[in-house]
Protein backbone atom coordinates (compact mmCIF):
# COMPACT_ATOMS: atom_id res chain seq x y z
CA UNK A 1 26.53 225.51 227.04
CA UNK A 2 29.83 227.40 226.67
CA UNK A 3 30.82 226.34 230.25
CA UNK A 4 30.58 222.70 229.51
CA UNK A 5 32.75 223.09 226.46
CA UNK A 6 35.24 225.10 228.11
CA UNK A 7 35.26 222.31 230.19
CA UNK A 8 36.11 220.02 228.18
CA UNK A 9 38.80 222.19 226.18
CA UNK A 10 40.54 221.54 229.61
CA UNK A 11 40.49 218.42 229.74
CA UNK A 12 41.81 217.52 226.06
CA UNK A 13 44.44 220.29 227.46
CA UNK A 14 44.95 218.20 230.42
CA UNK A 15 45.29 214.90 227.78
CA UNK A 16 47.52 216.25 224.90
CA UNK A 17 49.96 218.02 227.65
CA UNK A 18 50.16 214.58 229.34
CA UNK A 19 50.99 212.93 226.10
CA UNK A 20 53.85 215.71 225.61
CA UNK A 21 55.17 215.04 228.57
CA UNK A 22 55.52 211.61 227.85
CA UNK A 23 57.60 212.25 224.57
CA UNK A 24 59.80 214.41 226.54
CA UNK A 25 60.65 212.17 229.23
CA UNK A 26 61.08 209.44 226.61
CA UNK A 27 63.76 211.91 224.84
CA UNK A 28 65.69 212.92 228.39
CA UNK A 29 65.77 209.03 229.02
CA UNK A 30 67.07 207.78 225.48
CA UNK A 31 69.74 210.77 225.41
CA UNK A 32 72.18 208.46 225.65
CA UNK A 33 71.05 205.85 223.22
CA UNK A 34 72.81 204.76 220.00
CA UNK A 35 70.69 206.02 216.83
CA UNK A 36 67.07 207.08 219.20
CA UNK A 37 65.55 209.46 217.11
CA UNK A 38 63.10 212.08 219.33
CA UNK A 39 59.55 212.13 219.78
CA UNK A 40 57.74 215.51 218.83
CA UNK A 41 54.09 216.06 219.89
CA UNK A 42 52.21 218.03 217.98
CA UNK A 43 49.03 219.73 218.70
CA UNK A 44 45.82 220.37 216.85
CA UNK A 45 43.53 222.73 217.73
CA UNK A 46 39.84 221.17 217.43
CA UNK A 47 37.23 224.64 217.42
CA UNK A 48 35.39 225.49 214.95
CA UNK A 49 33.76 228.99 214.13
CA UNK A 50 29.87 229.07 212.58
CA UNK A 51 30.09 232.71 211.80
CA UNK A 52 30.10 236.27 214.64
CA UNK A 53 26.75 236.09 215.25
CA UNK A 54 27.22 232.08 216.90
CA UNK A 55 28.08 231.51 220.47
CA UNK A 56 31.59 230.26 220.61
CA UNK A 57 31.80 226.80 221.69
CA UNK A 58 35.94 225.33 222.89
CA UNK A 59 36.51 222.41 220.44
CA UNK A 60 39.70 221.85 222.74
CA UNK A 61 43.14 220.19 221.36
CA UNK A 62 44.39 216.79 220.08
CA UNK A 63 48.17 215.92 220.22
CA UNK A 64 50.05 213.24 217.86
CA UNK A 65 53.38 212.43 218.40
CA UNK A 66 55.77 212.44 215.71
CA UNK A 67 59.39 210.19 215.33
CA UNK A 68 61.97 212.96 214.41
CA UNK A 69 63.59 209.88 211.93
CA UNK A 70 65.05 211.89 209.24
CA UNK A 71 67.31 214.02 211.64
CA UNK A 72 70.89 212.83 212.05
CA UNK A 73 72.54 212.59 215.49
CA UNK A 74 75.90 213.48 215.93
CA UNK A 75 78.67 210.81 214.92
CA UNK A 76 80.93 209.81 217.88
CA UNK A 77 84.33 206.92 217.84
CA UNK A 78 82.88 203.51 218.95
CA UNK A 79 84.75 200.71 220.42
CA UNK A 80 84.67 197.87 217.94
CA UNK A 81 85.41 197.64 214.17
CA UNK A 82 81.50 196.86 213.95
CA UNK A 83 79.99 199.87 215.62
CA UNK A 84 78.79 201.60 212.32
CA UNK A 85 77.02 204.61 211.59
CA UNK A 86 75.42 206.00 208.49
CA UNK A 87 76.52 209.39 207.83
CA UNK A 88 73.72 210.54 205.66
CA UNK A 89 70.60 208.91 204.47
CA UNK A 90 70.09 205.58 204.88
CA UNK A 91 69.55 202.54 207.12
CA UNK A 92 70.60 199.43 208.12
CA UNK A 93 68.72 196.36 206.80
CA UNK A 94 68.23 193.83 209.97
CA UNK A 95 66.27 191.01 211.15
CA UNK A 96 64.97 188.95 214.33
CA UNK A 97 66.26 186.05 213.09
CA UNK A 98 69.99 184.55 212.23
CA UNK A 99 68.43 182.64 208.78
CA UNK A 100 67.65 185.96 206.67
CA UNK A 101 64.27 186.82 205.12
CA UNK A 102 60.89 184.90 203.59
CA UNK A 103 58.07 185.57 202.40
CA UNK A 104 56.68 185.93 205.83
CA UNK A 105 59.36 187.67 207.88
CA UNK A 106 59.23 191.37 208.81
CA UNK A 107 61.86 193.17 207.79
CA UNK A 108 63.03 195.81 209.98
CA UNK A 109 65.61 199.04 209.57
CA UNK A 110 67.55 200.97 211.91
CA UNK A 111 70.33 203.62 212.52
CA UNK A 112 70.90 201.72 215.73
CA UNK A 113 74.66 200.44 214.74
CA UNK A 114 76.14 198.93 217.80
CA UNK A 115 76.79 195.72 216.12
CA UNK A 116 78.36 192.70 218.31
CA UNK A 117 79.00 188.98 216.65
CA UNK A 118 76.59 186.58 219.00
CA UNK A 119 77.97 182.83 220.16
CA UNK A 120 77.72 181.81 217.03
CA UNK A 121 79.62 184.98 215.08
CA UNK A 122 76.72 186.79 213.73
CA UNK A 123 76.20 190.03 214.34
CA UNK A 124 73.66 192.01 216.31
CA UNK A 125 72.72 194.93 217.92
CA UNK A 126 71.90 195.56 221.63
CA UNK A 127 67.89 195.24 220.67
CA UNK A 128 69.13 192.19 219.36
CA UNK A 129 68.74 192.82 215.59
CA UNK A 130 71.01 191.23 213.29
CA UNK A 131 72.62 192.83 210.70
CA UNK A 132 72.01 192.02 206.70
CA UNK A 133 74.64 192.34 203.62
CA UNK A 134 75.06 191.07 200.45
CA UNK A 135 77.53 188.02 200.51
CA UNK A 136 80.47 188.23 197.86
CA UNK A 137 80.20 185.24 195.57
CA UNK A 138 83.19 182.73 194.89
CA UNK A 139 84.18 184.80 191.67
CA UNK A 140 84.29 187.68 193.40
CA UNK A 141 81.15 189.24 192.21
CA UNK A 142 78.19 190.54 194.48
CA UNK A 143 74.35 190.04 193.39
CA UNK A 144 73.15 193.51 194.81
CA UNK A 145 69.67 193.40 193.69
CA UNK A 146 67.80 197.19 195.18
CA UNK A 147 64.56 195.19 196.01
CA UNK A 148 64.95 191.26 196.34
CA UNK A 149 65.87 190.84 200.11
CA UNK A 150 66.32 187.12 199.33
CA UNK A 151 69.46 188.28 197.96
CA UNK A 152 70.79 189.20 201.56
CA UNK A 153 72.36 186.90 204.57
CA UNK A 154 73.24 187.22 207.81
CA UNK A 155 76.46 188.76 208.14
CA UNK A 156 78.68 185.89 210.10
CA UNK A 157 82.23 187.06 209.35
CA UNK A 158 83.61 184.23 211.97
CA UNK A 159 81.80 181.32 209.43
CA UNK A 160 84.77 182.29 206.57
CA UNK A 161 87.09 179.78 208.64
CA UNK A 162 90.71 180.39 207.74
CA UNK A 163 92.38 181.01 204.42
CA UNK A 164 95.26 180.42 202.19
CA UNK A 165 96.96 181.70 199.04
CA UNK A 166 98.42 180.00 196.41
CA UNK A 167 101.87 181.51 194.94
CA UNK A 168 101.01 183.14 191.52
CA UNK A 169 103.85 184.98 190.83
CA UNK A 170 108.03 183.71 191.84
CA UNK A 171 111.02 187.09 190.78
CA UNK A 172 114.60 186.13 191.79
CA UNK A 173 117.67 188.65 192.30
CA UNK A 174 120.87 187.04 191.84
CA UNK A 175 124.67 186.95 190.03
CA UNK A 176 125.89 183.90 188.43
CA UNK A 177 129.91 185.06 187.96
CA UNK A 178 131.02 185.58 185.27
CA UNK A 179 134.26 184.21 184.88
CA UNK A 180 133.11 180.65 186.49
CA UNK A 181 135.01 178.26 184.90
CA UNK A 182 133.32 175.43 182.96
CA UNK A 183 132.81 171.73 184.62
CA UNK A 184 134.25 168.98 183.20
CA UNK A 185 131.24 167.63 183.11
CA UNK A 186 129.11 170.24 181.12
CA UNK A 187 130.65 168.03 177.90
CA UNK A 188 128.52 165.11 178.82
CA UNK A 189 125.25 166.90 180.50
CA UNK A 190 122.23 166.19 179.47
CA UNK A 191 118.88 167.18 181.36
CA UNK A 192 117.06 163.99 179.86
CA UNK A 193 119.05 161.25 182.08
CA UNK A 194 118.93 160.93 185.85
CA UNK A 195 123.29 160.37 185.53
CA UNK A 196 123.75 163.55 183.61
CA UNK A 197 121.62 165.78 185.11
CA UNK A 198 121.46 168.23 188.12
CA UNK A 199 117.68 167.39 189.46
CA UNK A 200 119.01 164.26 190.34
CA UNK A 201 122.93 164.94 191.49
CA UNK A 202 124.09 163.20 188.91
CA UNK A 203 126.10 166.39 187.89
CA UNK A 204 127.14 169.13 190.50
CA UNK A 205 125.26 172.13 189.58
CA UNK A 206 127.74 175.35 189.60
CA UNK A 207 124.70 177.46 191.56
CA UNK A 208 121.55 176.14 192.99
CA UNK A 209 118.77 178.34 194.75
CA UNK A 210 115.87 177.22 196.53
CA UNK A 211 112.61 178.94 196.08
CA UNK A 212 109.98 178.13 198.50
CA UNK A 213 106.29 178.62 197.32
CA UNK A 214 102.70 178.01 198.73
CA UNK A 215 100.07 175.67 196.86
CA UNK A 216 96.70 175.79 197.40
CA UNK A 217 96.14 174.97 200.69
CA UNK A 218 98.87 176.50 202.18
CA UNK A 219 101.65 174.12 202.27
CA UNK A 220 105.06 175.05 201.19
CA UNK A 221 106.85 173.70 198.13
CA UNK A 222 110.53 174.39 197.30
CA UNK A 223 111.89 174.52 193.73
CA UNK A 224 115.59 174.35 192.93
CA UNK A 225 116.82 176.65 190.25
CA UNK A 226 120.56 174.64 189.39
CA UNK A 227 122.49 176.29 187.08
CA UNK A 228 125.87 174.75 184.74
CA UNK A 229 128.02 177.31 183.26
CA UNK A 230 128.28 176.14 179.56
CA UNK A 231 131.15 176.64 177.21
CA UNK A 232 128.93 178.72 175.27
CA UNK A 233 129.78 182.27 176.21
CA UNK A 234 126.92 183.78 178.41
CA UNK A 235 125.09 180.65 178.71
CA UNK A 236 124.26 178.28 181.91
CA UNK A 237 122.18 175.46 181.65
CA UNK A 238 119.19 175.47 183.77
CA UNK A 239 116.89 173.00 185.62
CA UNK A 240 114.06 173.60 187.65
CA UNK A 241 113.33 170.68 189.91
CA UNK A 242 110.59 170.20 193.02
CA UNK A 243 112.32 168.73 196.19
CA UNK A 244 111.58 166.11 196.75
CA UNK A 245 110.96 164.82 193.14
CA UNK A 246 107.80 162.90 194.72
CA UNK A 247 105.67 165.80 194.91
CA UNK A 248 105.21 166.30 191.09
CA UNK A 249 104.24 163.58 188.30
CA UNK A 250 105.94 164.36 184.79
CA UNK A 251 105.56 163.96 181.65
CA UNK A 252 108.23 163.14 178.47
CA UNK A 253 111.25 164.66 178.40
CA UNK A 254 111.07 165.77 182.35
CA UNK A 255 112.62 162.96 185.23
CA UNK A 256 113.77 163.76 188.63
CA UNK A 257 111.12 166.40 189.68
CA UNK A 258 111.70 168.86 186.93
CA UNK A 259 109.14 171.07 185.79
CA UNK A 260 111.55 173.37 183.18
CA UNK A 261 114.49 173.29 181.50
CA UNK A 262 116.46 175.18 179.27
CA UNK A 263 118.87 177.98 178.67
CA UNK A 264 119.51 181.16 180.54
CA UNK A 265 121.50 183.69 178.81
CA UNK A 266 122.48 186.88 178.97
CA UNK A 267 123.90 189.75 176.98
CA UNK A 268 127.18 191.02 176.62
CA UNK A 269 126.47 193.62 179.50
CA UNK A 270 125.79 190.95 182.08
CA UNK A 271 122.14 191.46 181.68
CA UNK A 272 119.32 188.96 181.28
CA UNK A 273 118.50 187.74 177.81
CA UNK A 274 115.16 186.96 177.42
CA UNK A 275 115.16 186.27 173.90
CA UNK A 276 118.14 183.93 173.73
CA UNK A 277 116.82 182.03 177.02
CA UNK A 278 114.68 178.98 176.50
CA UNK A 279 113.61 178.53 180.23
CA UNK A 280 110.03 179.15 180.32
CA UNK A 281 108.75 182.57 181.97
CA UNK A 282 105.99 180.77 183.32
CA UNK A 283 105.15 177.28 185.02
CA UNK A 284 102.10 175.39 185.00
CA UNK A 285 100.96 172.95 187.28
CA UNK A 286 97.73 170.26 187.20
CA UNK A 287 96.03 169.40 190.15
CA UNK A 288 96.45 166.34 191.86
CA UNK A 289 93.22 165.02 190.62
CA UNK A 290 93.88 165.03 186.83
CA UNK A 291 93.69 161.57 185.59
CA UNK A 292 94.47 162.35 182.17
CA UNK A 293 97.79 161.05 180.62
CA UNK A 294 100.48 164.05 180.39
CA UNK A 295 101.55 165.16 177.63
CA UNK A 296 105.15 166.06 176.62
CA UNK A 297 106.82 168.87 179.25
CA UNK A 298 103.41 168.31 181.64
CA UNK A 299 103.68 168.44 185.11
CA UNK A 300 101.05 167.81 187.55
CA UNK A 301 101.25 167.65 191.62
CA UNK A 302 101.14 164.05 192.84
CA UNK A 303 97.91 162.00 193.16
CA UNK A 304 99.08 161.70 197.27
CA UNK A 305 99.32 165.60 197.45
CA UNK A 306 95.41 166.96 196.85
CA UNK A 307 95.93 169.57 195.82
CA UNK A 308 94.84 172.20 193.29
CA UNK A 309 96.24 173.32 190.04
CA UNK A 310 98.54 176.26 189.81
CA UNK A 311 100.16 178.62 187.43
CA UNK A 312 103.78 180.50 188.90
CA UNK A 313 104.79 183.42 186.31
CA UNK A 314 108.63 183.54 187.03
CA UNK A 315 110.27 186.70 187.02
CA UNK A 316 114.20 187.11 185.65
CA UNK A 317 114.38 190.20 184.85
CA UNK A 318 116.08 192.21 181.95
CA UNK A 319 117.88 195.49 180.89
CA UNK A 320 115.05 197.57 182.12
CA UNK A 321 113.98 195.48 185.37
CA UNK A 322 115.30 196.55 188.71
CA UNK A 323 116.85 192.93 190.22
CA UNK A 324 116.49 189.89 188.09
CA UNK A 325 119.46 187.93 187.32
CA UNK A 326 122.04 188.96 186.19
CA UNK A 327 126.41 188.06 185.13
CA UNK A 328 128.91 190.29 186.27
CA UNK A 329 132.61 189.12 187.16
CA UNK A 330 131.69 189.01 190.89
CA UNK A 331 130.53 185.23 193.00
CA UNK A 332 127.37 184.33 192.18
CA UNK A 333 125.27 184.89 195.38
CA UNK A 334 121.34 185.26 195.62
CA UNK A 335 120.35 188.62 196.60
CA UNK A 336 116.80 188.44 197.53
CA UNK A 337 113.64 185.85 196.31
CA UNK A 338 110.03 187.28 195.87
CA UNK A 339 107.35 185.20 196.18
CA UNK A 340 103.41 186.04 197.02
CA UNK A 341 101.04 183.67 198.29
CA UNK A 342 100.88 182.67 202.39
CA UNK A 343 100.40 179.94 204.31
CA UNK A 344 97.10 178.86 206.04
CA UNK A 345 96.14 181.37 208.04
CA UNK A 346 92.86 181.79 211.14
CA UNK A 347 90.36 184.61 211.14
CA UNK A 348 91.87 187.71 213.48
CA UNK A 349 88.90 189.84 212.78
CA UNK A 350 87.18 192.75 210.26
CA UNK A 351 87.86 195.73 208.59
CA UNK A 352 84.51 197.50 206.97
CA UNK A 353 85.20 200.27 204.07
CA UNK A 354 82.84 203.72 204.45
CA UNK A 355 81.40 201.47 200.62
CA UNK A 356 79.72 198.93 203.63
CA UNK A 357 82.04 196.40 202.29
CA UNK A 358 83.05 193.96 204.83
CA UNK A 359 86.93 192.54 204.89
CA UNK A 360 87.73 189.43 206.92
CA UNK A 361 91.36 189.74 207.93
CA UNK A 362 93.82 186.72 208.47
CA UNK A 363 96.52 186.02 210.71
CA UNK A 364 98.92 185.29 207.47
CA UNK A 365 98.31 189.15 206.05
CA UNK A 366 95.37 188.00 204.00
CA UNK A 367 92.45 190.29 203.78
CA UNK A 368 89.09 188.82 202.07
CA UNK A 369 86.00 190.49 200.54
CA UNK A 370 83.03 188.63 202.53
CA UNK A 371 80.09 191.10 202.35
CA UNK A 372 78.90 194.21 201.50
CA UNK A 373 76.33 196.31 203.72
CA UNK A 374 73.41 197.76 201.84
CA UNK A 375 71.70 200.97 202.70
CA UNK A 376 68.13 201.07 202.73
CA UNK A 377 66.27 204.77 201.45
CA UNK A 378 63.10 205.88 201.72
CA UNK A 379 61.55 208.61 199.64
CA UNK A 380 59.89 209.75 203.78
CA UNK A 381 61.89 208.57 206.24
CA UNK A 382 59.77 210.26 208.87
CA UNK A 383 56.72 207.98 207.45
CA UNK A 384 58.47 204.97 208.68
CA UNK A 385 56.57 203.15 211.48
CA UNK A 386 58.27 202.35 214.63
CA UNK A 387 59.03 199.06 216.10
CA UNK A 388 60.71 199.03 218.81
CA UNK A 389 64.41 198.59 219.79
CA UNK A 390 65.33 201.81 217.51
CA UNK A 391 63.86 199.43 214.37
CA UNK A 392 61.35 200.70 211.47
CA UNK A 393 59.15 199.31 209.66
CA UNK A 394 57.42 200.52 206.26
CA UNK A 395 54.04 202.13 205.46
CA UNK A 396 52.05 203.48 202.90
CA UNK A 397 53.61 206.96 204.19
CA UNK A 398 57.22 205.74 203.96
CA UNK A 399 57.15 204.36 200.46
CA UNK A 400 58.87 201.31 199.37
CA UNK A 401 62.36 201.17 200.38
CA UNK A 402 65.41 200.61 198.19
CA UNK A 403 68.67 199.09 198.34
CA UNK A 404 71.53 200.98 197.63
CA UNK A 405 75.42 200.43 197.75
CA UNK A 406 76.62 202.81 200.44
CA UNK A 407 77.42 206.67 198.92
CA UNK A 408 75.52 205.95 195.84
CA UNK A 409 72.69 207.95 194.80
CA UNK A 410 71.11 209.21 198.04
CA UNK A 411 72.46 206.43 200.20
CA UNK A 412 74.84 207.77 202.84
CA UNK A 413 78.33 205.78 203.62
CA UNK A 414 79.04 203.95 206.06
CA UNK A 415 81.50 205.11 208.97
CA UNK A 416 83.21 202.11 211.02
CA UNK A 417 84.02 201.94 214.59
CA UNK A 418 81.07 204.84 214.95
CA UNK A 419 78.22 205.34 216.15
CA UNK A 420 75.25 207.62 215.50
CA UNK A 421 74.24 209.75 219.04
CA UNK A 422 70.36 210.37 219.56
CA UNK A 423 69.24 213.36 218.08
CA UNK A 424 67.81 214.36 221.57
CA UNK A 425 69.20 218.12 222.37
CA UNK A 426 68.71 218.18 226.10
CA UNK A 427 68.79 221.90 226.65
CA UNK A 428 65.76 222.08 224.09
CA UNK A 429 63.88 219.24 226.16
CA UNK A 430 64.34 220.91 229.22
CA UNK A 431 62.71 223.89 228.04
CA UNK A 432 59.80 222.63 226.47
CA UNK A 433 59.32 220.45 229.77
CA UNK A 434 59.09 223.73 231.46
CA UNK A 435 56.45 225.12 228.92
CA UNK A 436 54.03 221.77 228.84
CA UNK A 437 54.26 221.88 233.06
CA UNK A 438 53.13 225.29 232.76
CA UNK A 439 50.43 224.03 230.11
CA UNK A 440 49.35 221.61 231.88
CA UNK A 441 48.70 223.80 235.33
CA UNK A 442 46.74 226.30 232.87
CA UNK A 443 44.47 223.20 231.78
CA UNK A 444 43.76 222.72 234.91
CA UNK A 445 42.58 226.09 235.99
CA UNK A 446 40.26 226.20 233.11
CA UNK A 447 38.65 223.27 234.80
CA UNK A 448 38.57 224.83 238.43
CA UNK A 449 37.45 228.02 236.76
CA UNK A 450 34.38 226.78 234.66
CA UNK A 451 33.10 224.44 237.73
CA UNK A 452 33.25 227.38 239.72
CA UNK A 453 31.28 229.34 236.89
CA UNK A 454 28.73 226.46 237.10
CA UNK A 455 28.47 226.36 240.46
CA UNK A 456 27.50 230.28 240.18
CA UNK A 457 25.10 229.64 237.74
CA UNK A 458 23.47 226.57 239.59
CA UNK A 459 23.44 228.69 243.16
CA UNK A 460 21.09 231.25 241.12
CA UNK A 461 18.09 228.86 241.67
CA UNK A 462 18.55 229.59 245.24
């Protein structure tokens, strides 16, 4: 009977309005919540027509609700260097767990960026999600596989402890003068013998500067460029010596701590000449662990020290440098010394590029490549399943996901100290909570109407 399925039409009204309702009030609720993406019902009407000559009979509606996941919310500051947004396509790769993915882990995906490091200094997100990048190896290189998620960690930027940098390159500014007259002793100097030469104080060196450099672990090391004016015009003889002479083992023709020595000269403009100088432009260093004999010139740093190997390219100058040494007919005086490298430094905290890559910055000036955030695409975002927390998971409607490097291909970048708004529009809920009341109450009078159409019909056996 029509009046039965009229009926019923009401009450799948009743049903699918009371399942709209509930994706609206989920909406006004999460309109404040970092990356929520709406709920959408959708309705279906369920009739179906025989042909003009049938009765009509209501088929009624059915309502699904659909995740609005491929629409962006608006991008707003955060507080924190690790609130991060996508701005574009893309997700974030996270897990339940601190120790990364199996074979049997789900792994999840979310837009949800409000990332916080937990006791231990990884980072999560209020549904408690932690975050997953690709770690940068020790040569500086970064497995990004699209698929493998084996290749991912964690991301613990507090477990990179603290950091050091050995000195690589050493430039000096400075004058010898000129017109220094030439020591009595320069007649009998020779660099070979502790009494004749200046790494030792056997002879008084006319100048002497002290370089401090950093090995590598941190510590600083001081060498001594001493300089003897020699009767040959526009030379000075030259020793470069570690104080204290301990630090460094040497081989044949080195004694006192030297690591060089030579000739500097210059030309007849006062400038630095590198061709006619025989002090090497670069110095080379073994580690402390070398237990192989040195050779002639070798130096090494001292068994005691532990320390690494290093190579220092020294920088003199020349006609065409700016600085650099130089011999005019004014005192000798150093003008300035530069020297890279630094001293241990502790974690202060991260810096993450719109690439995802993750810097760990020092409180010596050093800034480290750590990781590097993938974003995950999907070829139907809005297939993706949801999981609670503001996490996705995939299905067959989502296709397989792929790893990208952030702004590459259709992966979005990544925006630090942001986060991504709900895509809730408030004005547009309000509204259609307005309509599915008024749905609703219309449901309901079909009901009220066809009982009072059967009653009619039943009081006609009377």
């Amino acid at each position: 009977m029509s009046i039965n399925s009229a009926m019923i039409a009401g009450a799948s009204g009743l049903i699918a309005n009371s399942s709209a309702l509930a994706a609206i009030s989920d909406n006004i609720a999460n309109v404040n919540t970092v990356g929520y993406k709406r709920a959408s019902a959708v309705f279906t009407p369920l009739y179906r027509s025989e042909g003009s000559s049938q009765q009509f009979a209501a088929g009624g509606i059915m309502s699904s609700t659909k995740l609005q996941i491929s629409e962006s919310g608006l991008l707003t500051p955060g507080s924190s260097p690790t609130d991060l947004a996508v701005s574009g396509d893309g997700f974030f790769v996270v897990s339940e767990n601190t120790r990364g993915f199996t074979a049997t882990d789900p792994v999840a995906f979310t837009r949800a960026g409000s990332f916080t490091p937990d006791a231990n200094g990884y980072l999560k997100n209020s549904a408690g999600l932690y975050l997953a990048g690709w770690p940068v190896q020790a040569d500086g290189t970064i497995d990004a596989d699209p698929s493998d998620l084996n290749s991912l960690e964690i991301i613990n930027p507090v477990s990179v402890g603290g950091a050091a940098e050995a000195t690589t390159e050493v430039g000096l500014s400075a004058n010898m003068q000129a017109s220094q007259a030439v020591s009595a002793s320069e007649a009998t100097y020779d660099a070979t013998g502790s009494a004749t030469n200046m790494a030792s104080g056997g002879v008084t060196a006319d100048v002497q500067y002290g370089i401090p450099i950093y090995d590598s672990q941190g510590g600083v090391r001081t060498i001594n460029l001493s300089m003897l004016k020699s009767a040959t015009p526009n030379q000075w003889h030259a020793e470069l010596h570690v104080s204290p002479a301990s630090e460094v083992t040497t081989g044949a023709g080195l004694v006192d701590g030297q690591i060089a020595t030579g000739i500097i000269a210059f030309d007849a403009n006062g400038n630095f000449d590198a061709a006619n100088s025989t002090i090497p432009s670069s110095l080379n260093f073994l580690a402390s662990a070398n237990v192989a004999a040195l050779g002639a010139t070798e130096v090494q740093w001292a068994a005691s020290e532990g320390i690494n190997s290093q190579t220092i390219s020294l920088e003199l100058g020349g006609p065409s440098s700016a600085g650099g040494l130089t011999q005019f007919d004014s005192q000798s005086a150093l003008a300035a010394t530069s020297v890279n490298g630094t001293p241990y430094g502790d974690f202060s905290g991260v810096d993450i590029d719109n690439s995802g890559m993750v810097f760990a910055k020092f409180t010596n000036g050093i800034v480290k490549r750590i990781y590097q955030i993938p974003v995950a695409t999907f070829a139907n975002a809005d297939g993706l399943e949801a999981l609670g927390g503001g996490a996705y998971g995939v299905t067959r409607d989502s296709g397989s996901y792929t790893l990208n490097t952030a702004g590459i291909g259709s992966a979005g970048n990544i925006a630090a100290a942001t986060l991504e708004s709900s895509n809730v529009d408030l004005a547009n809920e309000f509204t259609k909570l307005i309509t599915t009341q008024r749905a609703y109450s219309a449901s309901s009078k079909i009901i009220t109407t066809a009982d009072e159409m059967l009653d009619e019909a039943i009081r006609m056996k009377r």
